[in-house]
Protein backbone atom coordinates (compact mmCIF):
# COMPACT_ATOMS: atom_id res chain seq x y z
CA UNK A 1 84.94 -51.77 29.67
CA UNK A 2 82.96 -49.95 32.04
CA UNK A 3 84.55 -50.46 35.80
CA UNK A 4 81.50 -50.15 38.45
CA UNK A 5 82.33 -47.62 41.02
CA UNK A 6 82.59 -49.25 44.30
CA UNK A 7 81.54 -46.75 46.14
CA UNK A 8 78.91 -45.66 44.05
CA UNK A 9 76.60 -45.69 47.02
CA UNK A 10 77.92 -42.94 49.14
CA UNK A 11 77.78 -39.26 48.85
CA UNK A 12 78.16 -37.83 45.35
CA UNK A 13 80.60 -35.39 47.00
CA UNK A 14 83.04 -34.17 43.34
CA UNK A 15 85.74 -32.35 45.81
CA UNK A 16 89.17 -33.61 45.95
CA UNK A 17 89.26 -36.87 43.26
CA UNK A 18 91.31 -39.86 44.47
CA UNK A 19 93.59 -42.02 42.38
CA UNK A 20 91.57 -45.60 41.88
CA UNK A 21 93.54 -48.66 42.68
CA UNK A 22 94.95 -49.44 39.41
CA UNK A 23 93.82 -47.08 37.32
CA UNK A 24 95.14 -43.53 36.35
CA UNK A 25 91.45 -41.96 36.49
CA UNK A 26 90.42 -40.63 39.09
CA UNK A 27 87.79 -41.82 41.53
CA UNK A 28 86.22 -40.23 44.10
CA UNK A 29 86.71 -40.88 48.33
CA UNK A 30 83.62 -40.94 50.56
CA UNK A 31 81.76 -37.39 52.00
CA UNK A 32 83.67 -38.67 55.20
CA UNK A 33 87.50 -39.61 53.68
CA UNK A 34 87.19 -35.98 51.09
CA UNK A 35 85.80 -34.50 54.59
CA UNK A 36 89.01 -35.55 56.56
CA UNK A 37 91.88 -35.06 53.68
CA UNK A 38 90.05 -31.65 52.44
CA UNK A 39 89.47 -30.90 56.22
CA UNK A 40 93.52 -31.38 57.48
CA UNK A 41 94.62 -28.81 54.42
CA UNK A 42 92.28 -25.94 55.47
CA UNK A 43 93.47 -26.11 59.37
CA UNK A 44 96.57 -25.98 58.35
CA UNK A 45 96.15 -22.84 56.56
CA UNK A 46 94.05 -21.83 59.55
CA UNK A 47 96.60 -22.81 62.24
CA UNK A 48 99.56 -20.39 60.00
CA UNK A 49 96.66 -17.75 59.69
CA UNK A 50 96.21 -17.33 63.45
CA UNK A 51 99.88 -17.47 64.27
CA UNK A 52 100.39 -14.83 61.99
CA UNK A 53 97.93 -12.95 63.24
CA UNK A 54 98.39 -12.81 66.83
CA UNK A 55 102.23 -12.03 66.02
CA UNK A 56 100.70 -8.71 63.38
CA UNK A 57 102.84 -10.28 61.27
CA UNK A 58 100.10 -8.96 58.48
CA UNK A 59 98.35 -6.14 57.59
CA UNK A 60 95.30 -5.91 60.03
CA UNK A 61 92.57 -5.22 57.09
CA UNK A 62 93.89 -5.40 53.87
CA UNK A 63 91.98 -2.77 51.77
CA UNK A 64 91.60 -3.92 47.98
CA UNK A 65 88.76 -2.60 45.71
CA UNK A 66 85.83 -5.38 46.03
CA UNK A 67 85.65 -6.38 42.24
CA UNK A 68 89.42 -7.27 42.60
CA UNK A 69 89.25 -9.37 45.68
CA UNK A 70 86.02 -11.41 43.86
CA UNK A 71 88.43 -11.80 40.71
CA UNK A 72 91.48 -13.09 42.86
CA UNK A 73 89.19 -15.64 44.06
CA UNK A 74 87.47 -16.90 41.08
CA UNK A 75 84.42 -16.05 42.21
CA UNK A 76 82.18 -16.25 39.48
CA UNK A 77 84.56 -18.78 37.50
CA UNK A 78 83.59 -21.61 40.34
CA UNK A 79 79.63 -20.90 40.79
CA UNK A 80 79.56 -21.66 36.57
CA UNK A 81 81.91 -24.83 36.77
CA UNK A 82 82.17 -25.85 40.27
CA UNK A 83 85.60 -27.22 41.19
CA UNK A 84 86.33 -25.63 44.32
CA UNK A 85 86.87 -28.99 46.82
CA UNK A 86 90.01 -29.89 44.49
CA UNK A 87 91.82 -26.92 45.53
CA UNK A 88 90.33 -26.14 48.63
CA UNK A 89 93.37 -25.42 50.97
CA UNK A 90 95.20 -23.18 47.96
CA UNK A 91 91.83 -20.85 47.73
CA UNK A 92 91.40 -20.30 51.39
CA UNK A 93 95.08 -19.31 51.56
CA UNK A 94 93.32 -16.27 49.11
CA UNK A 95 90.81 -16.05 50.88
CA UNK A 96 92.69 -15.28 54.10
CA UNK A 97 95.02 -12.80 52.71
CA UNK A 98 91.47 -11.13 52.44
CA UNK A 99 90.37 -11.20 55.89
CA UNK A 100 90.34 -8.55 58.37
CA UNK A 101 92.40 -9.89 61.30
CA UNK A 102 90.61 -9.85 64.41
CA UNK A 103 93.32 -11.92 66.64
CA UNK A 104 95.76 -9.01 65.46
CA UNK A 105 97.05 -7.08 68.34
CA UNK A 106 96.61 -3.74 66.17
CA UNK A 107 92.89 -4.78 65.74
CA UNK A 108 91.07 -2.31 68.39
CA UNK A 109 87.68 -1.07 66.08
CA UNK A 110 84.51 -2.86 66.17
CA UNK A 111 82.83 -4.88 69.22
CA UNK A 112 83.54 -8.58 67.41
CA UNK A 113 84.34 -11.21 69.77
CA UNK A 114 87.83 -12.79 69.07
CA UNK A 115 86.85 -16.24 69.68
CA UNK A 116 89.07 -18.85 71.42
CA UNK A 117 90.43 -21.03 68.53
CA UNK A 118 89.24 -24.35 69.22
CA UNK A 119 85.59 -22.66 69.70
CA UNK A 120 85.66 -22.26 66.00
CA UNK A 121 85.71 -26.26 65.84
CA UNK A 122 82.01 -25.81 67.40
CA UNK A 123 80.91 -23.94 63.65
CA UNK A 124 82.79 -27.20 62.02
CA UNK A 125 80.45 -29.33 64.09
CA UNK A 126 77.38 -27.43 63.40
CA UNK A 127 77.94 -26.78 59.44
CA UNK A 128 78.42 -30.84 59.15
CA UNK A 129 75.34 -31.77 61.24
CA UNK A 130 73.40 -28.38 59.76
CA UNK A 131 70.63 -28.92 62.57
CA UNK A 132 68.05 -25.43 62.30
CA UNK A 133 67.09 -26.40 65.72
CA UNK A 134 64.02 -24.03 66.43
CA UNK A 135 61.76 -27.06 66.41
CA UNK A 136 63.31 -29.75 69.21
CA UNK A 137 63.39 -32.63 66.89
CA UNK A 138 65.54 -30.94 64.11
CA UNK A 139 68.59 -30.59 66.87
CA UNK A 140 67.85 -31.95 69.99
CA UNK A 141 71.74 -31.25 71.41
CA UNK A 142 71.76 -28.19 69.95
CA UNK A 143 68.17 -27.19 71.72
CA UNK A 144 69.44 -28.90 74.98
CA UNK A 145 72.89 -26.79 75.18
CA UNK A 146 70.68 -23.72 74.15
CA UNK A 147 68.37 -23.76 77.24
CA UNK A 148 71.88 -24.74 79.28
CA UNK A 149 73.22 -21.73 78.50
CA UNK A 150 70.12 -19.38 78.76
CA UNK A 151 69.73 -21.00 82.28
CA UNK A 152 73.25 -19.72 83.08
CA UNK A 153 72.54 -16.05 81.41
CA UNK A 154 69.14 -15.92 83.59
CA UNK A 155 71.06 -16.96 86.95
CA UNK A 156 73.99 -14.60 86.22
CA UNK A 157 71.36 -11.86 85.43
CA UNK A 158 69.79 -12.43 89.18
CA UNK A 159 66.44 -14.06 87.69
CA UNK A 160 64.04 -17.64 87.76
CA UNK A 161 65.73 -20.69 86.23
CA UNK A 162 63.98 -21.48 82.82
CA UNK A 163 61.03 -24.21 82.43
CA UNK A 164 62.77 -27.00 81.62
CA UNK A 165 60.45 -29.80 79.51
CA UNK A 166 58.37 -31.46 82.32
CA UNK A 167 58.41 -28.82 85.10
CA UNK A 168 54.72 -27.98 86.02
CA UNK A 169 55.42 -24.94 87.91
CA UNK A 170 52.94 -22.67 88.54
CA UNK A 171 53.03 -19.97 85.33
CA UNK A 172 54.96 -16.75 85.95
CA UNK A 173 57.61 -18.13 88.50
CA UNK A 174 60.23 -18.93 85.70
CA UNK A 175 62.26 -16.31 83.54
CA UNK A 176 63.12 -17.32 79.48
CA UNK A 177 65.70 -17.05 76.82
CA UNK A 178 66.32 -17.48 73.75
CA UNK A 179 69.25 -17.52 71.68
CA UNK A 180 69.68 -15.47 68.09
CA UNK A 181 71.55 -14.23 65.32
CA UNK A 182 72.92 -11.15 66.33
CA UNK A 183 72.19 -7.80 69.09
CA UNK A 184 69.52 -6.26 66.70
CA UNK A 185 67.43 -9.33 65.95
CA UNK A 186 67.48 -9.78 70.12
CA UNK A 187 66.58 -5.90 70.87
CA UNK A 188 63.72 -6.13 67.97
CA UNK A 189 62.18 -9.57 69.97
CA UNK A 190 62.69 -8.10 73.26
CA UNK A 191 60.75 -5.00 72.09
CA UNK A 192 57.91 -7.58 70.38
CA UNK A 193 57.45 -8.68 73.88
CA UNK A 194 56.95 -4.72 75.27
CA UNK A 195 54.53 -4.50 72.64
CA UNK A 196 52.42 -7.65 73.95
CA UNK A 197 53.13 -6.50 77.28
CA UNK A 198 51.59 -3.13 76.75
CA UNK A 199 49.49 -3.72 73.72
CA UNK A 200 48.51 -7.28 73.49
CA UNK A 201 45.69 -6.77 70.35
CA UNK A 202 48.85 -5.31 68.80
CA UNK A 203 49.77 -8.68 67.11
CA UNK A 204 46.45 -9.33 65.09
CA UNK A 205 45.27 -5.17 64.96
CA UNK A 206 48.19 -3.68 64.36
CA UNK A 207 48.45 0.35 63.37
CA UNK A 208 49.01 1.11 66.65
CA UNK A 209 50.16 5.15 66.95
CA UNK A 210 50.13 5.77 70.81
CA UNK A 211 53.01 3.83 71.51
CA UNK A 212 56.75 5.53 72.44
CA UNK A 213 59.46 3.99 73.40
CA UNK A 214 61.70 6.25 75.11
CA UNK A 215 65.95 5.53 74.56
CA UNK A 216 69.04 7.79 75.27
CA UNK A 217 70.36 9.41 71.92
CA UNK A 218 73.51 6.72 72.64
CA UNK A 219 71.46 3.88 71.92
CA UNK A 220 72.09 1.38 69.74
CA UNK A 221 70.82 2.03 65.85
CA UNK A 222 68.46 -1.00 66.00
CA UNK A 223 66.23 0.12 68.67
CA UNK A 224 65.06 3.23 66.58
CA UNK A 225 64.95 0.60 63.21
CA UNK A 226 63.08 -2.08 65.76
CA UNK A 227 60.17 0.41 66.06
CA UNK A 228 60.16 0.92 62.60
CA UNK A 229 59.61 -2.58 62.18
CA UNK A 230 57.43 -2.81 64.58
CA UNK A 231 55.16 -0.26 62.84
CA UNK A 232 55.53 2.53 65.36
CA UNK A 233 57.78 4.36 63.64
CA UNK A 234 61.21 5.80 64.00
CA UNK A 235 59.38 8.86 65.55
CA UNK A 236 57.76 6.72 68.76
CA UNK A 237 61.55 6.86 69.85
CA UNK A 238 61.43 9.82 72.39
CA UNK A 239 64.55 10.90 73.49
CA UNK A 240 65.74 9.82 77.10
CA UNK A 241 67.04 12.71 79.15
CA UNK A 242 71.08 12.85 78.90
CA UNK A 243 73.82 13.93 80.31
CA UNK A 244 77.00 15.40 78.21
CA UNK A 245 78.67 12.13 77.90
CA UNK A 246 74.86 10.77 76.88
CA UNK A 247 74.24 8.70 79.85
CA UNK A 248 70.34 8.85 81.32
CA UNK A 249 69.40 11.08 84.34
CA UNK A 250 67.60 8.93 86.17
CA UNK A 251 66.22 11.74 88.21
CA UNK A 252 64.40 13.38 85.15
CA UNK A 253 63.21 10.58 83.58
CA UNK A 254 59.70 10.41 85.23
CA UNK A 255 59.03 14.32 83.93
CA UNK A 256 59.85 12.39 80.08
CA UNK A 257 57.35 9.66 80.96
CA UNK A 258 55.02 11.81 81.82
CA UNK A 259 55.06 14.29 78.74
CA UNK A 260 54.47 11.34 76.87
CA UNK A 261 51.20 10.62 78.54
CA UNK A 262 50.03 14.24 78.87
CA UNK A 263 49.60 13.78 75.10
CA UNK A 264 48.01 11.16 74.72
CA UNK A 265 50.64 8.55 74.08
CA UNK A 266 51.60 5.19 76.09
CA UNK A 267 55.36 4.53 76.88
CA UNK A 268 55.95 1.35 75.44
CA UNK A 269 59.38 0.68 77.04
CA UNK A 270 62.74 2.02 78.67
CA UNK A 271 66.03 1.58 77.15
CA UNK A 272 68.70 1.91 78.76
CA UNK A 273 72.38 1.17 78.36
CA UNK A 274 74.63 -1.51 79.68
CA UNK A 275 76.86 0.04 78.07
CA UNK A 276 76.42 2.22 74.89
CA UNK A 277 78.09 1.56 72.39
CA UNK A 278 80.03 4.15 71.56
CA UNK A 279 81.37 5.32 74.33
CA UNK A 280 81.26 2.22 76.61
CA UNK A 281 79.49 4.02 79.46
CA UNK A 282 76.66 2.44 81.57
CA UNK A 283 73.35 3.82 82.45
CA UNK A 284 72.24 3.67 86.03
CA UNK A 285 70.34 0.65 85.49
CA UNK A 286 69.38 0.15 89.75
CA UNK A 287 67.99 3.74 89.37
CA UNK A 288 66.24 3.38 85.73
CA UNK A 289 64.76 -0.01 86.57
CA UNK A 290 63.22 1.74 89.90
CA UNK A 291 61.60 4.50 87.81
CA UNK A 292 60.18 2.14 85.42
CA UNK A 293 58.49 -0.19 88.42
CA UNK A 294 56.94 3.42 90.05
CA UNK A 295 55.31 4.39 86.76
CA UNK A 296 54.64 0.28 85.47
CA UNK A 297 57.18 0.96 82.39
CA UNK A 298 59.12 -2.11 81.04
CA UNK A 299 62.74 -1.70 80.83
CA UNK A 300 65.04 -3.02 78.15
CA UNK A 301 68.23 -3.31 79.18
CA UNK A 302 70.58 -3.41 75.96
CA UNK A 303 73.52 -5.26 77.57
CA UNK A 304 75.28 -7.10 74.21
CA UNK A 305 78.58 -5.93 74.99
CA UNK A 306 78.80 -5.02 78.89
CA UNK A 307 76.52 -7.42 80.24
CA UNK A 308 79.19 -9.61 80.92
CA UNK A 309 80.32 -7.46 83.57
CA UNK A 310 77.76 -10.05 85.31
CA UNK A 311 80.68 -12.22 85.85
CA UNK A 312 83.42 -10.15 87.30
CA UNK A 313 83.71 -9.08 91.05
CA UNK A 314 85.23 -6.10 90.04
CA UNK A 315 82.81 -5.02 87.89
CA UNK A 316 79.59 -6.34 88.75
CA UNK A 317 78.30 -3.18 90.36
CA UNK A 318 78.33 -1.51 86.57
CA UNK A 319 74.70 -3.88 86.21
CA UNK A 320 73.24 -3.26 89.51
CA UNK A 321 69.55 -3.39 89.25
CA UNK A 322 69.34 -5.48 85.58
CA UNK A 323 67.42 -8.08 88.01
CA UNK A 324 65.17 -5.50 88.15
CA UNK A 325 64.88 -4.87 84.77
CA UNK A 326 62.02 -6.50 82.38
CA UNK A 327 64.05 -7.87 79.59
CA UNK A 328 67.96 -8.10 78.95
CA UNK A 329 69.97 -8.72 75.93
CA UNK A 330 73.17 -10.50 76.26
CA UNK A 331 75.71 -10.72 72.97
CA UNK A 332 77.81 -14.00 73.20
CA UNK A 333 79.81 -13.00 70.82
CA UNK A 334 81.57 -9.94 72.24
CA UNK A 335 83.43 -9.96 75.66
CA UNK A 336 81.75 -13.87 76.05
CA UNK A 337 84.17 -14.84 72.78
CA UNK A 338 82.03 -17.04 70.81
CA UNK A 339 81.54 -16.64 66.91
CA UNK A 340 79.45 -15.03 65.53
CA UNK A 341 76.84 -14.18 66.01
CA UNK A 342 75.19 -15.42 68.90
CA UNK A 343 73.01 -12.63 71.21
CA UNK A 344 70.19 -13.51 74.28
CA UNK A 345 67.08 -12.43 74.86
CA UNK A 346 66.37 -12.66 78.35
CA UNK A 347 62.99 -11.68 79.93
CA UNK A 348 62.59 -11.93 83.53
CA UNK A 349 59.04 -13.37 83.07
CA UNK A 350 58.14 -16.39 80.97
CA UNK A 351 54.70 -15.58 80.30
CA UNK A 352 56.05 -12.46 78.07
CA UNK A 353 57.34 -14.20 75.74
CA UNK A 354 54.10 -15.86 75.26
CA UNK A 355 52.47 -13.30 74.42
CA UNK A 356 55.36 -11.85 72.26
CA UNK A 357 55.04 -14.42 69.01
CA UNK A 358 51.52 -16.05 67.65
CA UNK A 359 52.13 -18.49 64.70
CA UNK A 360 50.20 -21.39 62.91
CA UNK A 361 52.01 -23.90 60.89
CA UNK A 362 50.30 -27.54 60.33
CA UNK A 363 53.41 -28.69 58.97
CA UNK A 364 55.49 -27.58 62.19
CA UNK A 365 52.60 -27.82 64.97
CA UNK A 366 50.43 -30.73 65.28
CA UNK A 367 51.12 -32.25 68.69
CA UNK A 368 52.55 -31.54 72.32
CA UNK A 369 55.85 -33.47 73.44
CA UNK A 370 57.51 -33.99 76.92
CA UNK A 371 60.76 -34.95 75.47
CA UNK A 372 62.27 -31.13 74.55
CA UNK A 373 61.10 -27.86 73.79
CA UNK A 374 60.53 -25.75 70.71
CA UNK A 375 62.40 -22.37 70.78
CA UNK A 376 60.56 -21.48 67.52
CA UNK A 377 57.51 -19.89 69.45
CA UNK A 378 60.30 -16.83 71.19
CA UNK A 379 62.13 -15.96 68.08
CA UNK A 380 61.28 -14.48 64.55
CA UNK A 381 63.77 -17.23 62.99
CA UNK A 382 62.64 -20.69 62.25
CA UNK A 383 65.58 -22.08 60.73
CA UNK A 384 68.26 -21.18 63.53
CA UNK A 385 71.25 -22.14 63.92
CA UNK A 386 72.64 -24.28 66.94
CA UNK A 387 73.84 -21.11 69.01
CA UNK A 388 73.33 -23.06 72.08
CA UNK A 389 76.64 -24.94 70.86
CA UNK A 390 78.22 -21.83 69.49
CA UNK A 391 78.53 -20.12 73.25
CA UNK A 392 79.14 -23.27 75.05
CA UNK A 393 81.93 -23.66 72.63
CA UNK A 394 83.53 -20.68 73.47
CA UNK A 395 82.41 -21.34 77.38
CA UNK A 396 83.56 -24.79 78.13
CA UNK A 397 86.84 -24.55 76.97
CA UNK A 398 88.37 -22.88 80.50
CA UNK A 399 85.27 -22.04 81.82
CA UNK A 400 83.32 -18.97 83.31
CA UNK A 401 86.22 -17.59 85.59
CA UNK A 402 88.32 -17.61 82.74
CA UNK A 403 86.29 -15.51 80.72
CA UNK A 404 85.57 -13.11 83.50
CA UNK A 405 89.68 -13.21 83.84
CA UNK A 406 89.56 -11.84 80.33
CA UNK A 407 87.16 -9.31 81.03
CA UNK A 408 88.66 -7.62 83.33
CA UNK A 409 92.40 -7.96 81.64
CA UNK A 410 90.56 -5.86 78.65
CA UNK A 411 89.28 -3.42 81.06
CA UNK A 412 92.09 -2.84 82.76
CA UNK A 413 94.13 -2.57 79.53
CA UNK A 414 91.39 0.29 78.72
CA UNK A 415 91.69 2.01 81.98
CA UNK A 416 96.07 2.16 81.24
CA UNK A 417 95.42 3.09 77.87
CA UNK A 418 93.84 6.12 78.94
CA UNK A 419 96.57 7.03 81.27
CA UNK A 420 98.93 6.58 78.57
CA UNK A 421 96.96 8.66 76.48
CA UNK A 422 96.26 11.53 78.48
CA UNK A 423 100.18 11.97 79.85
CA UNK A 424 101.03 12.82 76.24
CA UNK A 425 101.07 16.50 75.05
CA UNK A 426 98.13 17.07 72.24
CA UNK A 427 95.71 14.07 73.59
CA UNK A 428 92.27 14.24 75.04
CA UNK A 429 90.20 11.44 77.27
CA UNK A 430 86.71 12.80 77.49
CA UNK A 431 86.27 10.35 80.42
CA UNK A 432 87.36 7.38 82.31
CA UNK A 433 86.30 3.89 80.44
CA UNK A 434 83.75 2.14 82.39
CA UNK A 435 84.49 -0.73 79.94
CA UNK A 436 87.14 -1.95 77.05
CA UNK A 437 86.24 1.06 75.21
CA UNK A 438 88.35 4.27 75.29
CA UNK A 439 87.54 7.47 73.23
CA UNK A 440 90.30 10.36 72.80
CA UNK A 441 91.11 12.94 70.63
CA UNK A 442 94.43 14.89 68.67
CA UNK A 443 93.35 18.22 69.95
CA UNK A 444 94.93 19.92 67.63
CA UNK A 445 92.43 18.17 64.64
CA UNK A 446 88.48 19.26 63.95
CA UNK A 447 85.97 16.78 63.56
CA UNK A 448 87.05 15.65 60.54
CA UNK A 449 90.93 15.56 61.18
CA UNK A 450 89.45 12.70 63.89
CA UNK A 451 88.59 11.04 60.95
CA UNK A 452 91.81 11.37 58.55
CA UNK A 453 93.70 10.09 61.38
CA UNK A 454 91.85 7.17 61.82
CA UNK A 455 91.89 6.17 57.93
CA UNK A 456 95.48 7.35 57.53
CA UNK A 457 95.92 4.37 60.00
CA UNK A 458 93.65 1.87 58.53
CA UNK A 459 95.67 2.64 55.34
CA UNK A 460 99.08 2.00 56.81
CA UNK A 461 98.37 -1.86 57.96
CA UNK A 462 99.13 -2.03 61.57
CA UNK A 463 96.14 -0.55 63.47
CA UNK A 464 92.56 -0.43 63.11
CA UNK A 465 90.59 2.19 64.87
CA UNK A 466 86.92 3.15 64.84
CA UNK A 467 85.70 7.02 65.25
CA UNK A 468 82.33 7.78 67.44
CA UNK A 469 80.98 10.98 67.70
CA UNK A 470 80.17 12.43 71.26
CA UNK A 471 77.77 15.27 71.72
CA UNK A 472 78.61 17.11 68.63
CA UNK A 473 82.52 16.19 69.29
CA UNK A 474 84.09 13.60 67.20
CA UNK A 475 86.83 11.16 68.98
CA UNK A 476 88.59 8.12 67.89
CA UNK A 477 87.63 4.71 69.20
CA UNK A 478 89.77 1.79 70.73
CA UNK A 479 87.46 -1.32 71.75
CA UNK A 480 90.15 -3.60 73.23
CA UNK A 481 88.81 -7.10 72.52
CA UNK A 482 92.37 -8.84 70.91
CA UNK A 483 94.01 -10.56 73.83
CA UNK A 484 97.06 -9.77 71.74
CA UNK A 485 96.99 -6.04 72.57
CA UNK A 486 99.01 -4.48 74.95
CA UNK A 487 100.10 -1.43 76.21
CA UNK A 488 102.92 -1.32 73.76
CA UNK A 489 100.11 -1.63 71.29
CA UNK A 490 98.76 1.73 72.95
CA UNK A 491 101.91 3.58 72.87
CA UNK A 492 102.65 2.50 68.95
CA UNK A 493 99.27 4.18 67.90
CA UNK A 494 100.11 6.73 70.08
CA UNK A 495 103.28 7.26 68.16
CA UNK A 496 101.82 7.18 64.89
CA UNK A 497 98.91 9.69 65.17
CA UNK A 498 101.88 12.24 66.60
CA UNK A 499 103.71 11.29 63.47
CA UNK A 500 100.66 11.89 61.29
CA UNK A 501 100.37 15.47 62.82
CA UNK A 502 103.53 16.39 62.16
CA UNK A 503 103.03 15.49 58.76
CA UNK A 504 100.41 17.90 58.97
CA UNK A 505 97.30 15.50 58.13
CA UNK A 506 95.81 16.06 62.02
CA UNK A 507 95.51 19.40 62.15
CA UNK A 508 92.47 21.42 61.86
């Protein structure tokens, strides 16, 4: 006889079968009860997983070949049957082991936000509710916490308040944000809105060839692939005058901008740094935004990983003259420690953005609203996720003085580290950090030896380094995000590279 399933009206979610009441077949729970039991399991491997981490009781990245890792976790086994929810807390236990561990006090490579823990139960949240909140109604929380923290962003940054829903302000006296998936995505929008700015048939004409933007060699890959995009070309990038540690002279900037328009070209936009990426240094953005009013140039300032310098006393003078500036991209996930990925685009005038984006969709526009606003007409993503509660996540939890507190521990960790580093025999520190980033060298190693070092120590498990290459001169790469490292950290990498040369892999 054929039992009817009593809850044959909820969710036909097949993870993690229950025992029926009476019977020895399994039946299954509710979305909600498989949610909770499934749920408990997989923070519990999550909880051991960070412990672990933040004591380096693992290997930082553990290097396997690819098609091995896939096998180990049954990759193409469970997208033929399915399956997965019944063993859901055994298979993320594999799927940690394959991780790279950012918490990890030897983790000192990339520019990755470690997030706060309990921010992570803000992705939770958002993968339940799945609200692609671009248009107001499909996430109006999400779309209110967004424009919260853009407000914030633009205050911190020394510009207008946004247009809230209902404010009939006069046009031009508000600044605007948006929130997107990741630093390149923000620096191709805020470039989109240079474009309007200084070409506004560009959108429906296109093949536009006069336009430059003008960058230091340091800048960040995207802005060169941004023009590409745009359909200038990597060419329209023109060089920015440097110094040897690749920083803009100010001072000969103008003579730039104006070779560009002896020949016939416009300049598009500045970039400038705040602060590179690879060597953590900051352009002199007071002095670069001042240039760029004189000769009516917009200027991008590409702060994802420094801007939060916005929030520390100590090091607020490194942005001096971003309010200044015409647009401004802010990463939340670096030093502001929410997930990833999460980047603003901030542009000190409303009416740019505007002009940026042009779109027509009956099924998405077909009526005004006072209630909320759609972020969908700043940003090249329609379905977006709620990054508005991704940042506050990682915000709310202590609080804006606590992450400026962080800040400046990791900064001050850098500026030790590169004491420690230079009062050993064999070591070179091209410069003082301005940031979390330090660069040095084993002097005793060529350009590639820089290299061998730094795999030699991805390879051994306790320390994972990045490599940047500085005016012809390769150095290895510490970008101190892990609260977990210290100075012992320092010393213990320190120790290892002079063990590595006297095995004779660092030397030239």
């Amino acid at each position: 006889m054929n039992h009817q399933d009593p809850d044959r009206h909820a969710v036909d979610d097949r993870s993690n079968p229950r025992e029926s009441p009476g019977q020895g077949a399994p039946r299954r729970g509710t979305a909600g009860e498989d949610l909770r039991r499934t749920g408990a399991a997989v923070i519990d491997s999550l909880g051991r997983y960070l412990d672990d981490s933040l004591r380096g009781a693992e290997r930082v990245v553990p290097l396997r070949p690819m098609a091995e890792i896939a096998a180990d976790l049954r990759a193409r086994e469970l997208i033929r049957s399915g399956g997965l929810g019944e063993g859901l807390g055994a298979w993320v236990e594999s799927y940690l082991a394959a991780t790279t561990r950012l918490h990890h006090p030897g983790s000192m490579a990339h520019q990755v936000g470690v997030p706060a823990p309990l921010s992570a139960l803000g992705e939770l949240v958002q993968g339940v509710t799945n609200n692609p909140m671009a248009i107001f109604e499909m996430g109006p929380g999400a779309a209110a916490l967004e424009m919260t923290v853009i407000e914030w962003m633009l205050q911190r940054a020394g510009w207008h308040a946004p247009r809230w829903p209902g404010d009939a302000s006069a046009p031009g006296s508000r600044s605007a944000g948006v929130l997107t998936h990741g630093g390149s995505l923000a620096n191709l929008t805020a470039l989109l809105a240079a474009r309007a700015a200084a070409a506004p048939e560009a959108w429906e004409s296109g093949g536009l060839t006069d336009l430059v933007v003008v960058a230091p060699p340091s800048s960040h890959y995207s802005v060169a692939r941004a023009a590409s995009i745009l359909g200038l070309g990597a060419r329209a990038v023109v060089a920015a005058p440097v110094d040897a540690r690749e920083q803009i002279l100010p001072d000969r900037l103008p003579g730039v901008c104006a070779g560009v328009r002896a020949r016939g070209a416009r300049v598009m936009a500045v970039v400038a740094n705040a602060c590179a990426t690879a060597t953590g240094l900051y352009d002199r953005l007071d002095e670069i935004a001042r240039c760029c009013e004189e000769g009516g140039y917009w200027c991008h300032v590409d702060g994802a990983h420094g801007a939060t310098a916005l929030l520390s006393p100590r090091h607020r003078d490194r942005m001096k003259g971003v309010e200044r500036a015409s647009s401004l991209v802010w990463d939340a996930h670096k030093m502001l420690r929410a997930p990833c990925l999460c980047a603003a685009v901030l542009l000190r005038d409303e009416r740019w953005f505007d002009a940026a984006f042009h779109e027509d969709a009956s099924y998405l526009f077909y009526g005004s609203q006072s209630e909320g606003f759609d972020f969908i007409h700043r940003t090249v993503e329609c379905t977006k996720s709620g990054l508005g509660l991704r940042a506050l996540a990682a915000l709310a939890l202590e609080g804006e003085r606590a992450i400026a507190d962080y800040y400046e521990d990791r900064c001050a960790l850098a500026a030790r580290a590169a004491a420690l580093i230079r009062a050993r025999p064999g070591f070179e520190v091209p410069f003082e950090p301005a940031s979390n980033i330090v660069c040095f060298r084993w002097t005793a190693a060529d350009n590639d030896g820089q290299v061998a070092i730094r795999d030699a120590l991805l390879r051994g498990g306790t320390h994972h380094l990045s490599s940047a290459e500085i005016g012809g001169t390769r150095y290895l790469r510490l970008s101190l995000m892990a609260p977990a490292t210290t100075d012992e950290t320092i010393a213990d990498v320190l120790d290892r590279v002079e063990r590595l040369a006297a095995a004779g892999l660092a030397r030239a």
